[in-house]
C-alpha atoms as a PDB file:
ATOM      1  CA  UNK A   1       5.135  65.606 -51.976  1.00  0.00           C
ATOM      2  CA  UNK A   2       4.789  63.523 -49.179  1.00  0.00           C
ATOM      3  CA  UNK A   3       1.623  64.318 -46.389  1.00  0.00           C
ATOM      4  CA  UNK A   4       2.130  66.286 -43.898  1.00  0.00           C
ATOM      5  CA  UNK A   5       2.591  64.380 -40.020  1.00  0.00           C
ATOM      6  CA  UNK A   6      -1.418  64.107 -38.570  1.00  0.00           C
ATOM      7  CA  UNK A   7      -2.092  66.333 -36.108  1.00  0.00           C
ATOM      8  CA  UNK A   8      -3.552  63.542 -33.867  1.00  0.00           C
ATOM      9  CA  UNK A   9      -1.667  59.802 -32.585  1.00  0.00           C
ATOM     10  CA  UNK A  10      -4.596  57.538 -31.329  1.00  0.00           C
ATOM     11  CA  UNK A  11      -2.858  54.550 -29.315  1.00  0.00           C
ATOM     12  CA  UNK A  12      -5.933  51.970 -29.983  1.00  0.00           C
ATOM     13  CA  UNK A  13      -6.305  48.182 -29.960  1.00  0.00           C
ATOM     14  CA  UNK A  14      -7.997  46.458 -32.648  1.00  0.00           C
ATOM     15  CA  UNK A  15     -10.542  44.555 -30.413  1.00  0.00           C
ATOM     16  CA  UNK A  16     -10.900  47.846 -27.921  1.00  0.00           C
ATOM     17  CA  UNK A  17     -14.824  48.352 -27.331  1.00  0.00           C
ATOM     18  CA  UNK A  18     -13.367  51.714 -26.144  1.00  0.00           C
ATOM     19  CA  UNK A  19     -11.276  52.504 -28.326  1.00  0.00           C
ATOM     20  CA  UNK A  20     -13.918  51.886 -31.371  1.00  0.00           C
ATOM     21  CA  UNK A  21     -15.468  55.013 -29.796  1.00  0.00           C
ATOM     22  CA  UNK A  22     -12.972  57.225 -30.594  1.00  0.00           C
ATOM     23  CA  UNK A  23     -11.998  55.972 -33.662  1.00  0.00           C
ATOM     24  CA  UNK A  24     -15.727  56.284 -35.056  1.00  0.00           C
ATOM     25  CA  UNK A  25     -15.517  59.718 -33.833  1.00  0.00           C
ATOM     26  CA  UNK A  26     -12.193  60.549 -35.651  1.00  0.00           C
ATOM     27  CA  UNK A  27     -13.774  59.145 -38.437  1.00  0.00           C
ATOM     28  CA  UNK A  28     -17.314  61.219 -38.365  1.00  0.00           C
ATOM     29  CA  UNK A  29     -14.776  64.121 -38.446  1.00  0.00           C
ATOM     30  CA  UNK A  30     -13.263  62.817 -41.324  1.00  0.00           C
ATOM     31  CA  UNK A  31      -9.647  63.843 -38.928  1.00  0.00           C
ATOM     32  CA  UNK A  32      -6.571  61.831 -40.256  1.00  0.00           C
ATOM     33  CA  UNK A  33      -4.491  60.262 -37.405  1.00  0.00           C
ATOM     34  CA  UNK A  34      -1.481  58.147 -36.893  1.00  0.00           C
ATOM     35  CA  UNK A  35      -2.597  54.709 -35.707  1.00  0.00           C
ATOM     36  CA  UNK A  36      -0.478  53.166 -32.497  1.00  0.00           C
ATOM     37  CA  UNK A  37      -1.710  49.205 -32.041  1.00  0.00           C
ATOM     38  CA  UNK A  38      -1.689  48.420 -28.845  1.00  0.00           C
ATOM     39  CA  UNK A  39      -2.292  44.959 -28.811  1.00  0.00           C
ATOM     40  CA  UNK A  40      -4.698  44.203 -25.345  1.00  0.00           C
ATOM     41  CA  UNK A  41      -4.220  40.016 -26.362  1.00  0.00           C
ATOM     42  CA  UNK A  42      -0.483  40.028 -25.672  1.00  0.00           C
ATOM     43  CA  UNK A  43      -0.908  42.770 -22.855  1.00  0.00           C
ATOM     44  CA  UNK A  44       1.246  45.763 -24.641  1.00  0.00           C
ATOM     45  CA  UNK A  45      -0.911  48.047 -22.690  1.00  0.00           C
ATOM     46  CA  UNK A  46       1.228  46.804 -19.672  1.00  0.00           C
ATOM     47  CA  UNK A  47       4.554  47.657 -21.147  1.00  0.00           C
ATOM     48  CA  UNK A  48       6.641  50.143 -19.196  1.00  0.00           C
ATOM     49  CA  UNK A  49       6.669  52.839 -22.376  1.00  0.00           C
ATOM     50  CA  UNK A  50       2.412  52.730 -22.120  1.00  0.00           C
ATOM     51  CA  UNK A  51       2.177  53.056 -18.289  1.00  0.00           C
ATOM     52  CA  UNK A  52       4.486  55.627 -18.579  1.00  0.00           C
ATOM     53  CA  UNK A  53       1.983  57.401 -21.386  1.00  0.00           C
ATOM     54  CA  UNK A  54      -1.143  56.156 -19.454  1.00  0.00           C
ATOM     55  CA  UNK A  55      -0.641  54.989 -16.176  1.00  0.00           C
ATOM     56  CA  UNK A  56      -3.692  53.122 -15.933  1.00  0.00           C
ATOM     57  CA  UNK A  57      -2.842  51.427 -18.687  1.00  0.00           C
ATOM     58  CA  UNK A  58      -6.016  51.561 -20.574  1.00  0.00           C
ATOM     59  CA  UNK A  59      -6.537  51.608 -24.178  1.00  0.00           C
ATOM     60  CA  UNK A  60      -7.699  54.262 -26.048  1.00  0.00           C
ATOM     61  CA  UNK A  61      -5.234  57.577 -25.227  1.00  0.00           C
ATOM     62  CA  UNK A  62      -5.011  60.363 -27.868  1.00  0.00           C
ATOM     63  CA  UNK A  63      -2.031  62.127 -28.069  1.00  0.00           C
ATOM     64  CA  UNK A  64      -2.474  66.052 -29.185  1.00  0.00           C
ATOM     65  CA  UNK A  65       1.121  67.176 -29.512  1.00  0.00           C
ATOM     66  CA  UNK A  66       2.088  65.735 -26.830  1.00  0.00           C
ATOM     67  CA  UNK A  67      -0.848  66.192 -24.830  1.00  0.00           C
ATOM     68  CA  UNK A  68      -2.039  62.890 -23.301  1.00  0.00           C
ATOM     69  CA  UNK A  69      -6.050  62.602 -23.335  1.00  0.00           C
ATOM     70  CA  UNK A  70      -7.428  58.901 -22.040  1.00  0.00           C
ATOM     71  CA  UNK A  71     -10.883  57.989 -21.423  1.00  0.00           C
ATOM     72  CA  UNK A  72     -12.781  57.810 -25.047  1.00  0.00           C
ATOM     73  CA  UNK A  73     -16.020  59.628 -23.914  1.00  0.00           C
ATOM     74  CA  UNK A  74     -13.435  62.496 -23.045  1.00  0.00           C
ATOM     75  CA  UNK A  75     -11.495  61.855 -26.330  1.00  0.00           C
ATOM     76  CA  UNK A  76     -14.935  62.703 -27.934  1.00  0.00           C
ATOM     77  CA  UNK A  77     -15.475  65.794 -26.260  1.00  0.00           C
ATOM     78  CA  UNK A  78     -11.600  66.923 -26.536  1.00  0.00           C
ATOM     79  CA  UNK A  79     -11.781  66.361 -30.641  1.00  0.00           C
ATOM     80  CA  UNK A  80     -14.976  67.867 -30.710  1.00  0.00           C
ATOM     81  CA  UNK A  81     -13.964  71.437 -29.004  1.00  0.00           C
ATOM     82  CA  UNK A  82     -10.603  71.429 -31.073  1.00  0.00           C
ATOM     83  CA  UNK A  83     -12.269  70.082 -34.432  1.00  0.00           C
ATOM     84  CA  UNK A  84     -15.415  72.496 -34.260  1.00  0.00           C
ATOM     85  CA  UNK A  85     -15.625  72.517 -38.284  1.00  0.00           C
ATOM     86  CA  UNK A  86     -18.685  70.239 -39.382  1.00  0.00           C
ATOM     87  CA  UNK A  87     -20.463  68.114 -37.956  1.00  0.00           C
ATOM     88  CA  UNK A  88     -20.999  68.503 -33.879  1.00  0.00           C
ATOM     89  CA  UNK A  89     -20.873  65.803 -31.791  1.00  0.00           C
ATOM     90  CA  UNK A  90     -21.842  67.188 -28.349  1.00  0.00           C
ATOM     91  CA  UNK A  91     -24.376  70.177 -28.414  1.00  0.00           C
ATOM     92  CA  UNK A  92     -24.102  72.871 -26.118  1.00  0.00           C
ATOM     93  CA  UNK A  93     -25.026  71.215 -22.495  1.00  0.00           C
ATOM     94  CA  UNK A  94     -27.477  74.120 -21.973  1.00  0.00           C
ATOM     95  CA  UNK A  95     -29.209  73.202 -25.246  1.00  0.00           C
ATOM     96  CA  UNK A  96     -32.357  70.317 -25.111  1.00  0.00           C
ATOM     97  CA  UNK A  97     -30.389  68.908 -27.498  1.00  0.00           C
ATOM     98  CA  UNK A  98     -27.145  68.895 -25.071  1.00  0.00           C
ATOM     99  CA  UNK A  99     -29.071  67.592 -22.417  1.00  0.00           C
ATOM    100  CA  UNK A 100     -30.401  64.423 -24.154  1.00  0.00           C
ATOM    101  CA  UNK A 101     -27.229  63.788 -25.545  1.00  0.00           C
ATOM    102  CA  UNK A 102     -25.382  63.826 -22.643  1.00  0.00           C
ATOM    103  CA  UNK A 103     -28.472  61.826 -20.839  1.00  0.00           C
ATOM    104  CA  UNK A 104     -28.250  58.681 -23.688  1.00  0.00           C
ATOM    105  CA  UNK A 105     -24.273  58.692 -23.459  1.00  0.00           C
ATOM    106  CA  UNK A 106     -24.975  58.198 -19.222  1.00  0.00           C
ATOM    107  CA  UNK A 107     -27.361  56.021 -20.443  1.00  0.00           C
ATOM    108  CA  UNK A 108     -25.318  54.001 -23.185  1.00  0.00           C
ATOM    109  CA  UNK A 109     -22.717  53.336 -20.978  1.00  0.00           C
ATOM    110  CA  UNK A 110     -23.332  49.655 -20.317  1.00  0.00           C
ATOM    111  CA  UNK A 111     -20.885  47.381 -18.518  1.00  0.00           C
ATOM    112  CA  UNK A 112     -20.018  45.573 -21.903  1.00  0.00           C
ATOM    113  CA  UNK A 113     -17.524  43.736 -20.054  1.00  0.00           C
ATOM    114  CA  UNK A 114     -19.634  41.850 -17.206  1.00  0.00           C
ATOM    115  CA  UNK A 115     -22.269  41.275 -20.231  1.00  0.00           C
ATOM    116  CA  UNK A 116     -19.756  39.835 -22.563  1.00  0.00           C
ATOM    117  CA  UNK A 117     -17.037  37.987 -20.365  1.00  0.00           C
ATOM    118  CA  UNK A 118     -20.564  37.079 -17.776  1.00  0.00           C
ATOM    119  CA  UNK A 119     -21.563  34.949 -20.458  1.00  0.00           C
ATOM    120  CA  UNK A 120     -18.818  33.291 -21.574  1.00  0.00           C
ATOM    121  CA  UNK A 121     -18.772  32.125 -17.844  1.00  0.00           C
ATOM    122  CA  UNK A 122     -22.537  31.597 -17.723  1.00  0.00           C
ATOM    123  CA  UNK A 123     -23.411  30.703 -21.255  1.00  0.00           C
ATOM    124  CA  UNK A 124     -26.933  29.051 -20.031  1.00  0.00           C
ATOM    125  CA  UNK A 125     -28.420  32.835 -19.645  1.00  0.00           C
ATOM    126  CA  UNK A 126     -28.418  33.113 -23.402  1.00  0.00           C
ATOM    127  CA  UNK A 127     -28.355  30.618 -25.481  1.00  0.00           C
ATOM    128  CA  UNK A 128     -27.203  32.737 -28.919  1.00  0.00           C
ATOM    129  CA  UNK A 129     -24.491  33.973 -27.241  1.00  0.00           C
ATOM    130  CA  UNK A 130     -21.147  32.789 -29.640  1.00  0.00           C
ATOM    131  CA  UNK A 131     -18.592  32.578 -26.564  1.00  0.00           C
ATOM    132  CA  UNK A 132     -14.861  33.117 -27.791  1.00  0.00           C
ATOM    133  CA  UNK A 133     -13.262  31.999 -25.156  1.00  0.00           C
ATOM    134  CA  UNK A 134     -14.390  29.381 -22.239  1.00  0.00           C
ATOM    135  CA  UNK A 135     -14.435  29.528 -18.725  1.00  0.00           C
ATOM    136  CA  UNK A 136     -11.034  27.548 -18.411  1.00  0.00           C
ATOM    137  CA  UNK A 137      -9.602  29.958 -21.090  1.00  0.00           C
ATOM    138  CA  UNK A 138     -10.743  33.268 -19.058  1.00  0.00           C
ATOM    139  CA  UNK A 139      -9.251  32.035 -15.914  1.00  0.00           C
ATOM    140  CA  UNK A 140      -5.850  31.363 -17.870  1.00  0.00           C
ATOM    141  CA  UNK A 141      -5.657  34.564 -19.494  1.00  0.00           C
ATOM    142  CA  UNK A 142      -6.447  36.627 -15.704  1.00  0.00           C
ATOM    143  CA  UNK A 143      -4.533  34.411 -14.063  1.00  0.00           C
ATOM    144  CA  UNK A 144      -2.135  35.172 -16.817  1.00  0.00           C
ATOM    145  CA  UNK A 145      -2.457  38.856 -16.673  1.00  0.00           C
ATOM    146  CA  UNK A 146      -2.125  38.965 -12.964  1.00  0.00           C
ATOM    147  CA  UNK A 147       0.950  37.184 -13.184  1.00  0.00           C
ATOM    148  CA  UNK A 148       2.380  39.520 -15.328  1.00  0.00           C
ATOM    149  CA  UNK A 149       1.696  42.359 -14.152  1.00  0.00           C
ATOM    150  CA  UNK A 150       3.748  41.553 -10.600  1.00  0.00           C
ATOM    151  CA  UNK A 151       6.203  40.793 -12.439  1.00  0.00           C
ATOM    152  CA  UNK A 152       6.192  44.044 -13.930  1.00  0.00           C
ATOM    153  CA  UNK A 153       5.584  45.842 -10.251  1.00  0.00           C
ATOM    154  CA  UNK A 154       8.805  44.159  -9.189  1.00  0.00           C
ATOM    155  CA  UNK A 155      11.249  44.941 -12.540  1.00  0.00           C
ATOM    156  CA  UNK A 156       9.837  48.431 -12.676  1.00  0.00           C
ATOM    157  CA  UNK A 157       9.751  49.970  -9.270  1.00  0.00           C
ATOM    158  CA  UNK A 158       8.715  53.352 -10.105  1.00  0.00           C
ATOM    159  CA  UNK A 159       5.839  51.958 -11.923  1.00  0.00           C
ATOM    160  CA  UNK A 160       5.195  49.479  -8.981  1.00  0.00           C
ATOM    161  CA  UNK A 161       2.021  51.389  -7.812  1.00  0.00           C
ATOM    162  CA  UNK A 162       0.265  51.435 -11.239  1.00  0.00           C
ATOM    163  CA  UNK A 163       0.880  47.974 -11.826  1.00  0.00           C
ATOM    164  CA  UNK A 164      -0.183  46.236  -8.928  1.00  0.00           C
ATOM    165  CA  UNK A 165      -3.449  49.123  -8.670  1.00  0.00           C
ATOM    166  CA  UNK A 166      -4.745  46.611 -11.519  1.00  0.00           C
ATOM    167  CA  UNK A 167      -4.965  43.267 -10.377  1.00  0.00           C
ATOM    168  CA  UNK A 168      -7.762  44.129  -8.123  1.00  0.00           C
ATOM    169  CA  UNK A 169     -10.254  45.029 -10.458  1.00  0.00           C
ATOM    170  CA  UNK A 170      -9.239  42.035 -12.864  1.00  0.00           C
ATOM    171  CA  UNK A 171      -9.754  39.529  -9.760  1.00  0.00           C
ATOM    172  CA  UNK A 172     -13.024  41.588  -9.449  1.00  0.00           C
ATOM    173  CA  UNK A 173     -14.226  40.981 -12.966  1.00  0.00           C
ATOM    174  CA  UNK A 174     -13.561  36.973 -12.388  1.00  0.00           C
ATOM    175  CA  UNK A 175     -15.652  37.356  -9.181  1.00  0.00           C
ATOM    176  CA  UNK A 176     -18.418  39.036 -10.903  1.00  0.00           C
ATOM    177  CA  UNK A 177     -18.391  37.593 -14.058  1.00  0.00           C
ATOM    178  CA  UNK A 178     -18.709  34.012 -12.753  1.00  0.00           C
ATOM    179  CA  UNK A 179     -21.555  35.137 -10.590  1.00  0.00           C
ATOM    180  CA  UNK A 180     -24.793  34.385 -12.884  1.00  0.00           C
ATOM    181  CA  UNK A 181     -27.027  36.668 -10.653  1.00  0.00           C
ATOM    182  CA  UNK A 182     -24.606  39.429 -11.330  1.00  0.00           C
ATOM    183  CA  UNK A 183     -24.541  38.918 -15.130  1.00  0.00           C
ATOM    184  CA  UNK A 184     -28.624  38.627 -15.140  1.00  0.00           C
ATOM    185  CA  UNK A 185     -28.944  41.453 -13.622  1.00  0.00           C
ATOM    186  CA  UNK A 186     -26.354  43.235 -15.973  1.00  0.00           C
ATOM    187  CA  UNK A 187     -28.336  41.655 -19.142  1.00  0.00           C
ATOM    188  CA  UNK A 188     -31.852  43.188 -17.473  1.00  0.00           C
ATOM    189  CA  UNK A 189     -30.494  46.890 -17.377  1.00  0.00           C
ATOM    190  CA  UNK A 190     -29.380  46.334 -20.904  1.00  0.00           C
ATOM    191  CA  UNK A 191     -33.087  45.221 -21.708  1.00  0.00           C
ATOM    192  CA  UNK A 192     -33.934  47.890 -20.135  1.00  0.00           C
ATOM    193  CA  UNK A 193     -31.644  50.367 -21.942  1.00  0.00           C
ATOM    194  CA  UNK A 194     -32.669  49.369 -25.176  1.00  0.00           C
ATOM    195  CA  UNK A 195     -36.352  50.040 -24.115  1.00  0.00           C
ATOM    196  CA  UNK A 196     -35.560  53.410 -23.719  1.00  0.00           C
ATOM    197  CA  UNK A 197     -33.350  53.713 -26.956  1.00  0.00           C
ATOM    198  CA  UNK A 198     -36.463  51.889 -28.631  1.00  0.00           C
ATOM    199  CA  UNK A 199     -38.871  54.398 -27.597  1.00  0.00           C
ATOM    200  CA  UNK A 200     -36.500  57.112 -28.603  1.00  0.00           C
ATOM    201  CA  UNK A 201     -36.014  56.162 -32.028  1.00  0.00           C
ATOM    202  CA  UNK A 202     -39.901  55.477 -32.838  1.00  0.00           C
ATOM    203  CA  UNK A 203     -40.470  58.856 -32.066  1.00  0.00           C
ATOM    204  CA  UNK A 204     -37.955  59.690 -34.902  1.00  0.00           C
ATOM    205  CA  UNK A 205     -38.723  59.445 -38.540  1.00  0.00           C
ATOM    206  CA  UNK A 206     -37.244  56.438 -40.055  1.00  0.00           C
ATOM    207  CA  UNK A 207     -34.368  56.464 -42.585  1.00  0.00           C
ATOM    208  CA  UNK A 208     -34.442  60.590 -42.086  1.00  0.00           C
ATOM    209  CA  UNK A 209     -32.695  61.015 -38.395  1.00  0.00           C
ATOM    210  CA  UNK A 210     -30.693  59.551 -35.953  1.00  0.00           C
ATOM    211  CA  UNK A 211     -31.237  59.019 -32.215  1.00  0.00           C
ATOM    212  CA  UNK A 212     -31.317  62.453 -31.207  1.00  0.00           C
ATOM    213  CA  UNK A 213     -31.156  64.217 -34.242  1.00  0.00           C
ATOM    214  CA  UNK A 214     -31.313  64.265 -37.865  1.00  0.00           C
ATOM    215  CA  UNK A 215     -27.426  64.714 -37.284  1.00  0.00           C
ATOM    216  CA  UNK A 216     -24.954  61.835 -35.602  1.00  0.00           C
ATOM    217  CA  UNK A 217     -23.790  62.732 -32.305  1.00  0.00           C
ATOM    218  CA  UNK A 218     -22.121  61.464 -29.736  1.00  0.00           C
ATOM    219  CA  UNK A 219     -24.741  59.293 -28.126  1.00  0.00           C
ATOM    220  CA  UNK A 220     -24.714  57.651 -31.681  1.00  0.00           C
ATOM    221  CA  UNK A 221     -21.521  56.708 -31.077  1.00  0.00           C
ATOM    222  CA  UNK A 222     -22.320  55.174 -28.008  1.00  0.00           C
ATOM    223  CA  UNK A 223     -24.942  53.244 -28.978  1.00  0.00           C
ATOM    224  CA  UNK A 224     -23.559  52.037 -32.729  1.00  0.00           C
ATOM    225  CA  UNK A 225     -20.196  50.600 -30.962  1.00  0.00           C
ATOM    226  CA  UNK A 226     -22.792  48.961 -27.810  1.00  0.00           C
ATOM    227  CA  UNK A 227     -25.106  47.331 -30.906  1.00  0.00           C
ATOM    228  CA  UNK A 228     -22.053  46.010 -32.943  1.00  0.00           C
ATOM    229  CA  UNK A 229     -20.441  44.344 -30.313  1.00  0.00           C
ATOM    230  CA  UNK A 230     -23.856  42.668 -29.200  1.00  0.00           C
ATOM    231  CA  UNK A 231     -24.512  41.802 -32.946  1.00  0.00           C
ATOM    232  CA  UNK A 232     -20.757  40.572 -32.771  1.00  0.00           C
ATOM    233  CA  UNK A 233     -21.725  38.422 -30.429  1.00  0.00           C
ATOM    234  CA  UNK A 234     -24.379  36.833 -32.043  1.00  0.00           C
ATOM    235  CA  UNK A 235     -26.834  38.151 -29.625  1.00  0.00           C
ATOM    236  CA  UNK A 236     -28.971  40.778 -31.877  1.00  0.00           C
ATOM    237  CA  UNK A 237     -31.817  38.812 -32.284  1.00  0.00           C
ATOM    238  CA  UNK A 238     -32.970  39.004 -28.778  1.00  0.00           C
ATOM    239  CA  UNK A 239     -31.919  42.777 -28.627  1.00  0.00           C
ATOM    240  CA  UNK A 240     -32.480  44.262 -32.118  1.00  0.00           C
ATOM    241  CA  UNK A 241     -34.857  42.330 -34.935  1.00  0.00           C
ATOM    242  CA  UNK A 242     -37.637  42.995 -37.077  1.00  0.00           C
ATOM    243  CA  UNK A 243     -40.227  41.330 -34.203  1.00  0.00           C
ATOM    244  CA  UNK A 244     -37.757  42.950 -31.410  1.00  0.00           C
ATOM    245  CA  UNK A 245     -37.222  46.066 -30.615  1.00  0.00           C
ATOM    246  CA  UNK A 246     -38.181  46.591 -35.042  1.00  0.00           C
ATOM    247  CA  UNK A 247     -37.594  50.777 -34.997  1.00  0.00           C
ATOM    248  CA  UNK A 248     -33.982  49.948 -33.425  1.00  0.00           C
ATOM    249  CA  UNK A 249     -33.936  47.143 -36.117  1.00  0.00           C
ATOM    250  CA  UNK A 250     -33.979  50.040 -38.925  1.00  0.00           C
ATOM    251  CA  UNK A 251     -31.578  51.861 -36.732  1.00  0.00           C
ATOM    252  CA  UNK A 252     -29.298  49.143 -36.892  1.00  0.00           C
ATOM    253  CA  UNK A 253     -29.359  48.636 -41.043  1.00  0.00           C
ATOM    254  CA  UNK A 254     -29.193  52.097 -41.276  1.00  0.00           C
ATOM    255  CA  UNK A 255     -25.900  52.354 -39.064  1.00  0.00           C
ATOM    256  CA  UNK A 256     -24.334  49.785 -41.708  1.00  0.00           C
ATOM    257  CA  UNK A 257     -24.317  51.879 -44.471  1.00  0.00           C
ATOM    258  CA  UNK A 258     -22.344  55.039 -42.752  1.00  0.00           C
ATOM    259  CA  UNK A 259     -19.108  55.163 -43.848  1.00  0.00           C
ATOM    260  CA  UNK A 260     -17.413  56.128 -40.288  1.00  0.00           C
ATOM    261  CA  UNK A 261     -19.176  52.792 -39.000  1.00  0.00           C
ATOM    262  CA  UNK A 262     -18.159  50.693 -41.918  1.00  0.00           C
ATOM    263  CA  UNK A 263     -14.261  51.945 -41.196  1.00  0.00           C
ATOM    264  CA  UNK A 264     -14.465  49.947 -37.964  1.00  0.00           C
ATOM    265  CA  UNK A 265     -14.647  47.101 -39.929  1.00  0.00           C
ATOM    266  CA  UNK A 266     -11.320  47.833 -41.958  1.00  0.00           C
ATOM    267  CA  UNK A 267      -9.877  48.405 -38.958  1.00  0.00           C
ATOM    268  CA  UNK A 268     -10.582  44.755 -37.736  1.00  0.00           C
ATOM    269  CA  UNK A 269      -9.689  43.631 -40.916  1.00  0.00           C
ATOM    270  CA  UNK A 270      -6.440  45.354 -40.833  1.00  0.00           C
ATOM    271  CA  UNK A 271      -5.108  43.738 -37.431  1.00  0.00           C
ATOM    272  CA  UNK A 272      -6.918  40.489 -38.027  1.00  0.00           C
ATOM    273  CA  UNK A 273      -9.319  40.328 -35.364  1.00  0.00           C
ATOM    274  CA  UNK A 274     -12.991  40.169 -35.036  1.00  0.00           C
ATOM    275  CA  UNK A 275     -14.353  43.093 -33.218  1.00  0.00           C
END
């Protein structure tokens, strides 16, 4: 008997920071779901069909029966109202609980991209850093992008607003990426962050809860997908070791054994890239 269609389509890309968030969360709730690659390295998100289903053309978008949900802090709280069976990922925002989770997701949400892309353009600010691309490479591939997507504007008129709406922001990132005051600044507030998160976590009993709670919730999320792409990175030894930062350490081994975390990995795997 074959299984019955998922309820859920999660268009995703396999190196989406984003769209890790979501996925984690689908798997916490143990939800089956179609899976829709959208691969972000050969720009699929920019196809017509995608702008048409997102028009800002950002990866992750879940897809409810043909309701259209982007944004993967709202996919969270969508899947969370419609799967309320087990395990709840945001608390009642009139709850203490509610309230700190909702203050560490504000707090979580860390401008991975001016951290990871500021340092391949600045690599002096941390040594450890492992760079996968250079500075010639990340001009290419926005120059690249740009390029594309007026070509798009002009073959797809009605989409011509949507498409040229994102090459500003992509010749902001090279501005502000390149800028090594910019990216200091950006690694400080993620010192900074992790202070807090630190602090948090020592108040917690080791190897018995989780950031807020002795359940996962969202700011979990948050903060397992933020670690693993800094460990990814090759940066967790000035963020996360057993001399710094040592409760968020534990955190961090801990996170490696849940199976929703370990699935991110298989997903990786499965479109052959490393993130």
């Amino acid at each position: 008997m074959a299984a019955p269609t998922p309820r859920f389509t999660l268009y995703m890309s396999g190196t989406s920071y984003f769209a890790q968030k979501a996925l984690m969360a689908l798997f916490v709730k143990n939800e089956p779901f179609a899976e829709k690659l959208v691969d972000q390295n050969v720009n699929d998100n920019y196809e017509s069909w995608y702008m048409k289903l997102n028009p800002l053309g950002k990866v992750p978008v879940l897809e409810d029966r043909g309701k259209i949900i982007p944004e993967s802090d709202d996919i969270i709280d969508y899947l969370d109202k419609e799967l309320p069976q087990g395990l709840r990922l945001v608390p009642e925002p009139s709850t203490d609980l509610g309230r700190e989770v909702a203050h560490f997701r504000k707090l979580l949400n860390v401008n991975v991209v001016i951290i990871i892309f500021g340092l391949a353009y600045n690599p002096h600010l941390s040594p450890d850093y492992t760079a996968a691309k250079t500075r010639k490479e990340l001009d290419e591939i926005i120059d690249g992008k740009i390029a594309k997507l007026e070509r798009y504007a002009s073959e797809n008129p009605n989409l011509r607003d949507a498409y040229l709406a994102k090459i500003p922001p992509l010749q902001q990132r090279k501005e502000l990426c390149s800028n090594p005051e910019v990216v200091q600044r950006a690694l400080d507030d993620l010192q900074t962050t992790l202070d807090e998160v630190e602090a948090k976590v020592i108040k917690g009993s080791p190897g018995e809860t989780w950031l807020l709670s002795s359940d996962l919730t969202a700011a979990d999320i948050s903060l397992a997908v933020l670690l693993r792409r800094v460990s990814l990175s090759g940066l967790a030894s000035l963020y996360f070791s057993p001399t710094q930062r040592p409760a968020l350490h534990k955190y961090w081994l801990r996170l490696q054994t849940l199976p929703a975390y370990c699935r991110l990995s298989d997903i990786a795997v499965k479109y052959g890239v490393k993130a």
